[in-house]
PDB file of N, CA and C in Angstrom:
ATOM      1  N   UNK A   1       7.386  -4.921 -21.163  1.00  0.00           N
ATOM      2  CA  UNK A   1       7.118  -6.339 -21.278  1.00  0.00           C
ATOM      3  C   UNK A   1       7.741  -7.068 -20.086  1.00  0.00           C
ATOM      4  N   UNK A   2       6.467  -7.734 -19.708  1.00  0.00           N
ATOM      5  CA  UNK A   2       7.660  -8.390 -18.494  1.00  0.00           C
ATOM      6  C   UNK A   2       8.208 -10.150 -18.755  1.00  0.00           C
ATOM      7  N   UNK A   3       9.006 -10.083 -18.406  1.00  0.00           N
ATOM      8  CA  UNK A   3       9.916 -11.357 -18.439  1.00  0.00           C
ATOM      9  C   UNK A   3      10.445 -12.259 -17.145  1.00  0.00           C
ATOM     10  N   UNK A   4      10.382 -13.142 -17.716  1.00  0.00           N
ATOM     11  CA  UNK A   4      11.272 -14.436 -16.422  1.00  0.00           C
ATOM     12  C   UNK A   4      12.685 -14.148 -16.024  1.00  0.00           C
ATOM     13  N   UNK A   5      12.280 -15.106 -15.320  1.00  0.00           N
ATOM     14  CA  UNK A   5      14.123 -15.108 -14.673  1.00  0.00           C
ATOM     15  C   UNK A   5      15.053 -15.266 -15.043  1.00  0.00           C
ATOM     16  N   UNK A   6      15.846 -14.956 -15.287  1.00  0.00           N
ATOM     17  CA  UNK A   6      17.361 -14.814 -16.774  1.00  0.00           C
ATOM     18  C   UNK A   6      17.843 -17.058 -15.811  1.00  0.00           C
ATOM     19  N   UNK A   7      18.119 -17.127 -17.163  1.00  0.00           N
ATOM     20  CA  UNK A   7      18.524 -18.705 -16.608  1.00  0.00           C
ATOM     21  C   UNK A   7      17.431 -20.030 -16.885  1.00  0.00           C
ATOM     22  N   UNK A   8      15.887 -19.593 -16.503  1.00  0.00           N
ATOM     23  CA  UNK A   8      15.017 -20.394 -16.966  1.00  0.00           C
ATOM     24  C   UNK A   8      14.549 -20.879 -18.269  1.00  0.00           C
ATOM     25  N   UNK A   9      14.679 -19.975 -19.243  1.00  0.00           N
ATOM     26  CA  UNK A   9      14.334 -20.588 -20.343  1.00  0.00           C
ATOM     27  C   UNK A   9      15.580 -21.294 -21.376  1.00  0.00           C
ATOM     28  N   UNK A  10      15.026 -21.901 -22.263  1.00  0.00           N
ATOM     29  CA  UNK A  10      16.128 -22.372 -23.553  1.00  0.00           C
ATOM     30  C   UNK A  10      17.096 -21.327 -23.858  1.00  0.00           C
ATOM     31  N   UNK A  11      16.120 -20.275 -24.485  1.00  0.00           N
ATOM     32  CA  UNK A  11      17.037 -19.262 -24.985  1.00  0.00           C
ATOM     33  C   UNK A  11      18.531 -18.461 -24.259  1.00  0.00           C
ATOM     34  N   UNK A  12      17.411 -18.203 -22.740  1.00  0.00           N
ATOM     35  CA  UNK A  12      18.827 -17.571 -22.153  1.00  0.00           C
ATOM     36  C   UNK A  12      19.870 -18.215 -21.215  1.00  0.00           C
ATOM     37  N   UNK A  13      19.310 -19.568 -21.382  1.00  0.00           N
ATOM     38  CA  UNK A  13      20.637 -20.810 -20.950  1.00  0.00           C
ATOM     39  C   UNK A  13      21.271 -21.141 -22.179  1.00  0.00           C
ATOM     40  N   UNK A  14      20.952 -20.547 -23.400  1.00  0.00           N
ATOM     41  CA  UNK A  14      22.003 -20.207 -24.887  1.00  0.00           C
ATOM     42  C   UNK A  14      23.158 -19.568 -24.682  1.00  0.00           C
ATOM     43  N   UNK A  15      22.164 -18.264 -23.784  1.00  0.00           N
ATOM     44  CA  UNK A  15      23.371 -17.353 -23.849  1.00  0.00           C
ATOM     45  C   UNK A  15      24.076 -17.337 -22.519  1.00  0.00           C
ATOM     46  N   UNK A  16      24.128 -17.808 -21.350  1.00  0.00           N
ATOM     47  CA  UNK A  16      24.636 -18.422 -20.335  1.00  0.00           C
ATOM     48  C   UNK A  16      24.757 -19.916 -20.240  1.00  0.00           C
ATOM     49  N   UNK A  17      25.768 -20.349 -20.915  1.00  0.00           N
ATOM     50  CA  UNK A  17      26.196 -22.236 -20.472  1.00  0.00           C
ATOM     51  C   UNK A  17      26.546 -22.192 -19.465  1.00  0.00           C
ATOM     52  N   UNK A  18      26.975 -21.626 -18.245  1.00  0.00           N
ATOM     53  CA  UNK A  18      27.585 -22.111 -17.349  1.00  0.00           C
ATOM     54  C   UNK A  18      26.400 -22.294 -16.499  1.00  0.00           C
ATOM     55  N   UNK A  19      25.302 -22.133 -16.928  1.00  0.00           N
ATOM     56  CA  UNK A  19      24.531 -22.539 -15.802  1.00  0.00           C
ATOM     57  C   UNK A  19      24.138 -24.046 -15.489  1.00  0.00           C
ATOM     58  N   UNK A  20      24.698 -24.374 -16.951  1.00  0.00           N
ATOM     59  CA  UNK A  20      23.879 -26.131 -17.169  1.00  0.00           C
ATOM     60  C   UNK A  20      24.591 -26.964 -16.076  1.00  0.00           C
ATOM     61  N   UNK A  21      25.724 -26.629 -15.911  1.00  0.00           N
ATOM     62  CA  UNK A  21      26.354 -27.467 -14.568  1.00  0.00           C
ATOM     63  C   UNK A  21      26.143 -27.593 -13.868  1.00  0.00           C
ATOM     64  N   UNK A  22      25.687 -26.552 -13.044  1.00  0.00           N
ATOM     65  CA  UNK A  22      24.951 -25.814 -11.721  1.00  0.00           C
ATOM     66  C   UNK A  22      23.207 -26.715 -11.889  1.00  0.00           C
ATOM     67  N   UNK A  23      22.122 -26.478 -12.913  1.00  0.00           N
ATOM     68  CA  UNK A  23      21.596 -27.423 -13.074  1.00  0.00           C
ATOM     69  C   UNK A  23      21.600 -28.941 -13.281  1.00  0.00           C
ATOM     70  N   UNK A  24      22.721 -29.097 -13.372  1.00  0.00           N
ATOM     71  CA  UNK A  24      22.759 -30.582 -14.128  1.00  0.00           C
ATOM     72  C   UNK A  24      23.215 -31.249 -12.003  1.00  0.00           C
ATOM     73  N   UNK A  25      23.634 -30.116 -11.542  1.00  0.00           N
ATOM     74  CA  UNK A  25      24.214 -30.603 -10.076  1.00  0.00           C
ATOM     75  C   UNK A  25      22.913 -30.720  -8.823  1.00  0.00           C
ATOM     76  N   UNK A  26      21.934 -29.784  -9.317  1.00  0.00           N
ATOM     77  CA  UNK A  26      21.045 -29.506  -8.525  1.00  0.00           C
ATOM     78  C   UNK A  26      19.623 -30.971  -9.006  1.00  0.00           C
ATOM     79  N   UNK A  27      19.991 -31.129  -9.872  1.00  0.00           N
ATOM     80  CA  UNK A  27      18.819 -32.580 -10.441  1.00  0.00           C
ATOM     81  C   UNK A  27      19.511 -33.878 -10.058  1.00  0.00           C
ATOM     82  N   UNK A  28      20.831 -33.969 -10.223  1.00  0.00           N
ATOM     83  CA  UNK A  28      21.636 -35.145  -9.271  1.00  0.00           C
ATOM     84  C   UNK A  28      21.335 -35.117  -7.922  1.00  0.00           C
ATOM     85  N   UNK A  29      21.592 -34.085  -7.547  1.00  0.00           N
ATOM     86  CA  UNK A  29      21.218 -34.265  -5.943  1.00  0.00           C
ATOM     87  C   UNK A  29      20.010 -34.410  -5.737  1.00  0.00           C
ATOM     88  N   UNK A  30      19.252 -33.688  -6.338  1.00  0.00           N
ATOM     89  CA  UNK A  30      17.508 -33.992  -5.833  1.00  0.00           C
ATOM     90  C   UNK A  30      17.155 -35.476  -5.736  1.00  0.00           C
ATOM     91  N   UNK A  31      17.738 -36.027  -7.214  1.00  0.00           N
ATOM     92  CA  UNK A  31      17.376 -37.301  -7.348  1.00  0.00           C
ATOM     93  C   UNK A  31      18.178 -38.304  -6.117  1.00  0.00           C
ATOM     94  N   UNK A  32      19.263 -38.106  -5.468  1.00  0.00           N
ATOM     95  CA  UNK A  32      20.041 -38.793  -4.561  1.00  0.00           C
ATOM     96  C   UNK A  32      19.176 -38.568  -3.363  1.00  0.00           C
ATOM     97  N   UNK A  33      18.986 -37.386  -3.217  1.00  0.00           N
ATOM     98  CA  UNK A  33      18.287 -37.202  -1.877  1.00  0.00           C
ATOM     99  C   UNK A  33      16.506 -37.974  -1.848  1.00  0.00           C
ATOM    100  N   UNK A  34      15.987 -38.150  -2.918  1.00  0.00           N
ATOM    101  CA  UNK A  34      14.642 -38.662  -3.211  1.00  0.00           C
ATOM    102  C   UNK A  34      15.261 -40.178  -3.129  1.00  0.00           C
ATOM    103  N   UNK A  35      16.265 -40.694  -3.705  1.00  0.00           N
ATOM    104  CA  UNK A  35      16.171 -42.216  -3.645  1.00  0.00           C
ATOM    105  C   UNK A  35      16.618 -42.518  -2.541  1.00  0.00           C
ATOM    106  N   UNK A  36      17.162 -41.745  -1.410  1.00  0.00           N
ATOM    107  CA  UNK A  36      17.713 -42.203  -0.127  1.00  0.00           C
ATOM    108  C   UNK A  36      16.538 -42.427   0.846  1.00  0.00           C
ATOM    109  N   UNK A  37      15.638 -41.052   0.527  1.00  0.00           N
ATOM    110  CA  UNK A  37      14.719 -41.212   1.235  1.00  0.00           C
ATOM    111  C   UNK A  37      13.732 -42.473   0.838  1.00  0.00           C
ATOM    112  N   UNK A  38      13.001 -42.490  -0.590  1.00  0.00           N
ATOM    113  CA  UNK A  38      12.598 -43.903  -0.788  1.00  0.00           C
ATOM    114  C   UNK A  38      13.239 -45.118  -0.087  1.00  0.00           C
ATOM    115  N   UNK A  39      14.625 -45.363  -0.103  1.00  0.00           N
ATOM    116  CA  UNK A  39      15.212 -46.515  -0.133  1.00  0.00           C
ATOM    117  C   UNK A  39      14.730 -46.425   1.581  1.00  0.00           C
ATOM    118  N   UNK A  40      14.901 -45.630   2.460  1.00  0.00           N
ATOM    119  CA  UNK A  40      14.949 -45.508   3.812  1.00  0.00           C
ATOM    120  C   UNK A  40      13.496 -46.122   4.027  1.00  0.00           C
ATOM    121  N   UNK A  41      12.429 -45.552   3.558  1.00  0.00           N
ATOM    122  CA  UNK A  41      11.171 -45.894   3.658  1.00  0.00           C
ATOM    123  C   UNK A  41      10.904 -46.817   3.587  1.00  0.00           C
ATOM    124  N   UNK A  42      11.274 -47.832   2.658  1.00  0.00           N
ATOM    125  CA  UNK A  42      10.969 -49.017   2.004  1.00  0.00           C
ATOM    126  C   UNK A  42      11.654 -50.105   2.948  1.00  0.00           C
ATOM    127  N   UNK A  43      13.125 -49.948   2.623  1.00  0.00           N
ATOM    128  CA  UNK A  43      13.779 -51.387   3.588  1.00  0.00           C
ATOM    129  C   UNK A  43      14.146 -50.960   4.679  1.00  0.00           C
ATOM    130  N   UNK A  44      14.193 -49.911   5.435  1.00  0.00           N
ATOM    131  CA  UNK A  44      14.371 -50.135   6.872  1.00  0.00           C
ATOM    132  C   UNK A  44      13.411 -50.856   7.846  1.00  0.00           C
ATOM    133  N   UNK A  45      14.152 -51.064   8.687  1.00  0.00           N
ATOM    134  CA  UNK A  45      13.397 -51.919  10.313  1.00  0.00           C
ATOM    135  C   UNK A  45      12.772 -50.842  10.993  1.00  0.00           C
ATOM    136  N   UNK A  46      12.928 -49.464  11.128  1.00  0.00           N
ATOM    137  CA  UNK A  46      12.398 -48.934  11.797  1.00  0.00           C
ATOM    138  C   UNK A  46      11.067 -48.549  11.481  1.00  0.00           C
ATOM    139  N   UNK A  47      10.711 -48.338  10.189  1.00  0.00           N
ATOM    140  CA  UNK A  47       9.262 -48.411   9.005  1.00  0.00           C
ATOM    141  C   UNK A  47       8.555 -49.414   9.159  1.00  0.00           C
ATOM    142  N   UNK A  48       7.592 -49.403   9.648  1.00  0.00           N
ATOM    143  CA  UNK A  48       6.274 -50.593   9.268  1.00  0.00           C
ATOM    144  C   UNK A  48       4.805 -49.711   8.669  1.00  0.00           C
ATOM    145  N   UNK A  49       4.894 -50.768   7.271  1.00  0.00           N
ATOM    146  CA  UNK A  49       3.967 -50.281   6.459  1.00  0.00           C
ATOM    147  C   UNK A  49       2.337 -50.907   7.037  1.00  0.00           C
ATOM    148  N   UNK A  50       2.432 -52.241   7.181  1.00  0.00           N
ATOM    149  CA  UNK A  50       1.155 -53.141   7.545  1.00  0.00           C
ATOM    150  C   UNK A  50       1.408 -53.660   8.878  1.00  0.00           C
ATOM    151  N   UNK A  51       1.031 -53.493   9.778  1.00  0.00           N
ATOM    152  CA  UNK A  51       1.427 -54.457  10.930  1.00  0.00           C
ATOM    153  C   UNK A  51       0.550 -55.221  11.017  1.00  0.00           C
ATOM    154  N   UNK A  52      -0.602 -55.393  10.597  1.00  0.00           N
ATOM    155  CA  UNK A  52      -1.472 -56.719  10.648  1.00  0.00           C
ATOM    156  C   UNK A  52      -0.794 -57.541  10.188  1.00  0.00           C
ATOM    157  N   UNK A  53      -0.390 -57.793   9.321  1.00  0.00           N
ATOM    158  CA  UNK A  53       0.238 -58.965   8.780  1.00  0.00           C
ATOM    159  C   UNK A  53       1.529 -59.504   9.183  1.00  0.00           C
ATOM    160  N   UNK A  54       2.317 -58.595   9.996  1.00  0.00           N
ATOM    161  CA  UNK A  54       3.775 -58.312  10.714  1.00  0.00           C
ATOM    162  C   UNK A  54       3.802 -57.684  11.913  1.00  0.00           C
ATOM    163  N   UNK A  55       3.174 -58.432  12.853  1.00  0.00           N
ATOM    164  CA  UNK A  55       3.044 -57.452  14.245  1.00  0.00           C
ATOM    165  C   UNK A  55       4.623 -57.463  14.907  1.00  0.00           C
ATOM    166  N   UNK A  56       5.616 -57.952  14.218  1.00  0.00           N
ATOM    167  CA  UNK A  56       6.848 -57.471  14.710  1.00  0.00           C
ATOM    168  C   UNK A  56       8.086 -57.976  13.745  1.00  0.00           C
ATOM    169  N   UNK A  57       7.847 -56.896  12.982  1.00  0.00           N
ATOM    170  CA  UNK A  57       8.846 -56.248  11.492  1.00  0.00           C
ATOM    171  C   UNK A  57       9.988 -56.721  11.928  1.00  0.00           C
ATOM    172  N   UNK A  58      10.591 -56.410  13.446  1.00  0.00           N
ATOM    173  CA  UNK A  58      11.989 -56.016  14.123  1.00  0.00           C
ATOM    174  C   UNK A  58      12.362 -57.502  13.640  1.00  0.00           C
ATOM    175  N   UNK A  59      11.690 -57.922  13.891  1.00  0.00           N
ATOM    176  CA  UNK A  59      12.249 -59.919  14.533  1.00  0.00           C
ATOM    177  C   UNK A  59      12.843 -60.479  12.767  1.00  0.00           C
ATOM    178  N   UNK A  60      12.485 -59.749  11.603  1.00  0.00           N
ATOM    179  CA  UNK A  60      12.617 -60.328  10.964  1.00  0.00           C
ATOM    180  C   UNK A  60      14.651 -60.050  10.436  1.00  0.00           C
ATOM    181  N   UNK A  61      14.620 -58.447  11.305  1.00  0.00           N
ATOM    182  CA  UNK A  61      16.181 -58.129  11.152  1.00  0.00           C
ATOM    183  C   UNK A  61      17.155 -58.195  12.103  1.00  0.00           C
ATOM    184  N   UNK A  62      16.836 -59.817  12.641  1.00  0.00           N
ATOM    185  CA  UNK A  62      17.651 -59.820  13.577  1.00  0.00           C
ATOM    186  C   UNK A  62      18.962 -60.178  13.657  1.00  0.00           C
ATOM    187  N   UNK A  63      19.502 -61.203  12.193  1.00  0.00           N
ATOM    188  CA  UNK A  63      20.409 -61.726  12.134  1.00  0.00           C
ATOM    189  C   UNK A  63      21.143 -60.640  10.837  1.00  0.00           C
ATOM    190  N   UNK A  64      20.447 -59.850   9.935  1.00  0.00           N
ATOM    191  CA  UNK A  64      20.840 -59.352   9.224  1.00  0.00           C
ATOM    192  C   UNK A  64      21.774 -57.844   9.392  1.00  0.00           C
ATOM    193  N   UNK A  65      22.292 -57.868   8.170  1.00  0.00           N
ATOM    194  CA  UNK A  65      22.393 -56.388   8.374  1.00  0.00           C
ATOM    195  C   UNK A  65      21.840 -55.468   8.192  1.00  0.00           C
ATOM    196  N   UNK A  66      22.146 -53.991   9.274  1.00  0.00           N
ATOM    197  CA  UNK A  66      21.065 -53.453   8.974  1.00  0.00           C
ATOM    198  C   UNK A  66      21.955 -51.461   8.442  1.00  0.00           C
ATOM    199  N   UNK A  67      23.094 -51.570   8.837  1.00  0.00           N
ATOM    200  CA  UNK A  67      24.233 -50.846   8.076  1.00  0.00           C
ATOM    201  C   UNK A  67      24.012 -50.585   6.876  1.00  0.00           C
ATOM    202  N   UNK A  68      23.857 -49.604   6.233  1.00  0.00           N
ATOM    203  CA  UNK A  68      23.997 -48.962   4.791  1.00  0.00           C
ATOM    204  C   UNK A  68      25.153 -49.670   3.924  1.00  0.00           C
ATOM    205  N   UNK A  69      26.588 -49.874   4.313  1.00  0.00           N
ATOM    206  CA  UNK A  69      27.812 -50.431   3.829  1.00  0.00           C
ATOM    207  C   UNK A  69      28.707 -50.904   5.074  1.00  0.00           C
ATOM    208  N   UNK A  70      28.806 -51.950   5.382  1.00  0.00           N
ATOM    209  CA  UNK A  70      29.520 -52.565   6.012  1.00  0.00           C
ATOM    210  C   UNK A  70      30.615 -54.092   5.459  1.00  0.00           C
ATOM    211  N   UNK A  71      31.939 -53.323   4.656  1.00  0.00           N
ATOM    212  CA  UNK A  71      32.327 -54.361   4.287  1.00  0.00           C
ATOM    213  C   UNK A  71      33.050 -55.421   5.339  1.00  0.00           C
ATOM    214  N   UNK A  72      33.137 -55.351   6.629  1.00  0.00           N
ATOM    215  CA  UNK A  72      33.946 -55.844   7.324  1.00  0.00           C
ATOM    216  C   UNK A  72      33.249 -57.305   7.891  1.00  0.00           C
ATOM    217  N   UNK A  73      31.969 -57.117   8.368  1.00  0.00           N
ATOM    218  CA  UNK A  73      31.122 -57.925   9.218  1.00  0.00           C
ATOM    219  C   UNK A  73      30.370 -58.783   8.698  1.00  0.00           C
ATOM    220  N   UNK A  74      29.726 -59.738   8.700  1.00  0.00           N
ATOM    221  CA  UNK A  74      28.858 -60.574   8.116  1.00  0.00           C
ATOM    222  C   UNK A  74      28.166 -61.019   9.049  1.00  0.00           C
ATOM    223  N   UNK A  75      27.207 -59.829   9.039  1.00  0.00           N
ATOM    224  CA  UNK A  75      25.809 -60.329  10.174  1.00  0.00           C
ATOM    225  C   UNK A  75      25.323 -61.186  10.029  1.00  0.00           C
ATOM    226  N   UNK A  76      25.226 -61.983   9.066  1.00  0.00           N
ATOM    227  CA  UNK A  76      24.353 -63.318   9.311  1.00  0.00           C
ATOM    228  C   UNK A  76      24.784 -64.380  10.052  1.00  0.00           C
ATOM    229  N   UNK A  77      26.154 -64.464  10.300  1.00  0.00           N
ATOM    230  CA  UNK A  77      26.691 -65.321  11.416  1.00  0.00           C
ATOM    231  C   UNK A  77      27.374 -64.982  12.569  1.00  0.00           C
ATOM    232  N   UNK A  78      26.784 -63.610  12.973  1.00  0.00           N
ATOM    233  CA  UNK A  78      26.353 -62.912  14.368  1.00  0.00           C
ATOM    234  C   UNK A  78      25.680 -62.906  15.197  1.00  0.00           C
ATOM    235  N   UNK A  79      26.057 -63.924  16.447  1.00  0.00           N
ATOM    236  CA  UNK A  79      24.116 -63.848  17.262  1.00  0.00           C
ATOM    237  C   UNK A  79      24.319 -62.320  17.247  1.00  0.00           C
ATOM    238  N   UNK A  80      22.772 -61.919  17.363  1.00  0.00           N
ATOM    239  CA  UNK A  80      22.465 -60.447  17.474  1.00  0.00           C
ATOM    240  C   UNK A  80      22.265 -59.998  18.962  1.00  0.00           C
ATOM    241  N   UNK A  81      22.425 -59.031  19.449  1.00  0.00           N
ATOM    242  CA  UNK A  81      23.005 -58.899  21.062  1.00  0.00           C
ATOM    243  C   UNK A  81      20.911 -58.135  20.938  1.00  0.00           C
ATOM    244  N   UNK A  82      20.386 -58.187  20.470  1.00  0.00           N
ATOM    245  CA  UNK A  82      18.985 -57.869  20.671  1.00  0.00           C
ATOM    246  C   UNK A  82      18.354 -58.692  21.542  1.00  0.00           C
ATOM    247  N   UNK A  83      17.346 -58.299  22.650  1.00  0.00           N
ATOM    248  CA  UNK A  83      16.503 -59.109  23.150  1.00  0.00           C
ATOM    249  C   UNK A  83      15.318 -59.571  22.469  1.00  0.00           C
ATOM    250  N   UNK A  84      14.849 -60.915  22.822  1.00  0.00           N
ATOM    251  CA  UNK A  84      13.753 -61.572  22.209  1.00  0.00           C
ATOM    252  C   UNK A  84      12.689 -61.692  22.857  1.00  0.00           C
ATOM    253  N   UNK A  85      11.440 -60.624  22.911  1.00  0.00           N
ATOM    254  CA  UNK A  85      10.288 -60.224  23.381  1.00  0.00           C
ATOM    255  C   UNK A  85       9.625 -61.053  23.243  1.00  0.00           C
ATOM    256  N   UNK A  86       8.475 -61.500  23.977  1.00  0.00           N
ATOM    257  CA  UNK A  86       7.592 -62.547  24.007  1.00  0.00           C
ATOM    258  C   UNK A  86       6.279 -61.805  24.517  1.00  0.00           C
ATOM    259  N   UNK A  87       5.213 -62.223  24.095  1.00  0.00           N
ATOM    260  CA  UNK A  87       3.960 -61.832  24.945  1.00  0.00           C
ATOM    261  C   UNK A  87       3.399 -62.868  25.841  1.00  0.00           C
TER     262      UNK A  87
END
């Protein structure tokens, strides 16, 4: 009879608990690494989803921050050392 992989099912994570940790560590991280990447996609400056409607995304992060955690600084009352492109 052939069988699965010792660890995958209900039964033989019965008879091995120590694996649930090891799973319970590997679904945390997946999920951290999936919402970093979402979050990256979504609000960064370097991402443009539509540019018709935003032919220059950049201009809108100019005064903001753009740092993951920066408790020290308060970009909004930073001129931004960026140049301001014109056509």
């Amino acid at each position: 009879m052939v069988q699965g992989l010792q660890g995958m099912s209900m039964a033989s994570l019965k008879k091995n608990p120590a694996l649930i940790p090891l799973y319970a560590c590997i679904a945390v991280g997946s999920f951290a690494a999936v919402f970093y990447t979402l979050r990256l996609a979504i609000s960064s400056p370097e991402v443009t989803w539509n540019r018709t409607s935003n032919p220059e995304p950049w201009e809108a992060y100019r005064n903001k921050q753009h740092k993951f955690m920066s408790p020290v600084r308060d970009y909004s009352k930073i001129e931004s050392p960026a140049p301001k492109y014109q056509e």
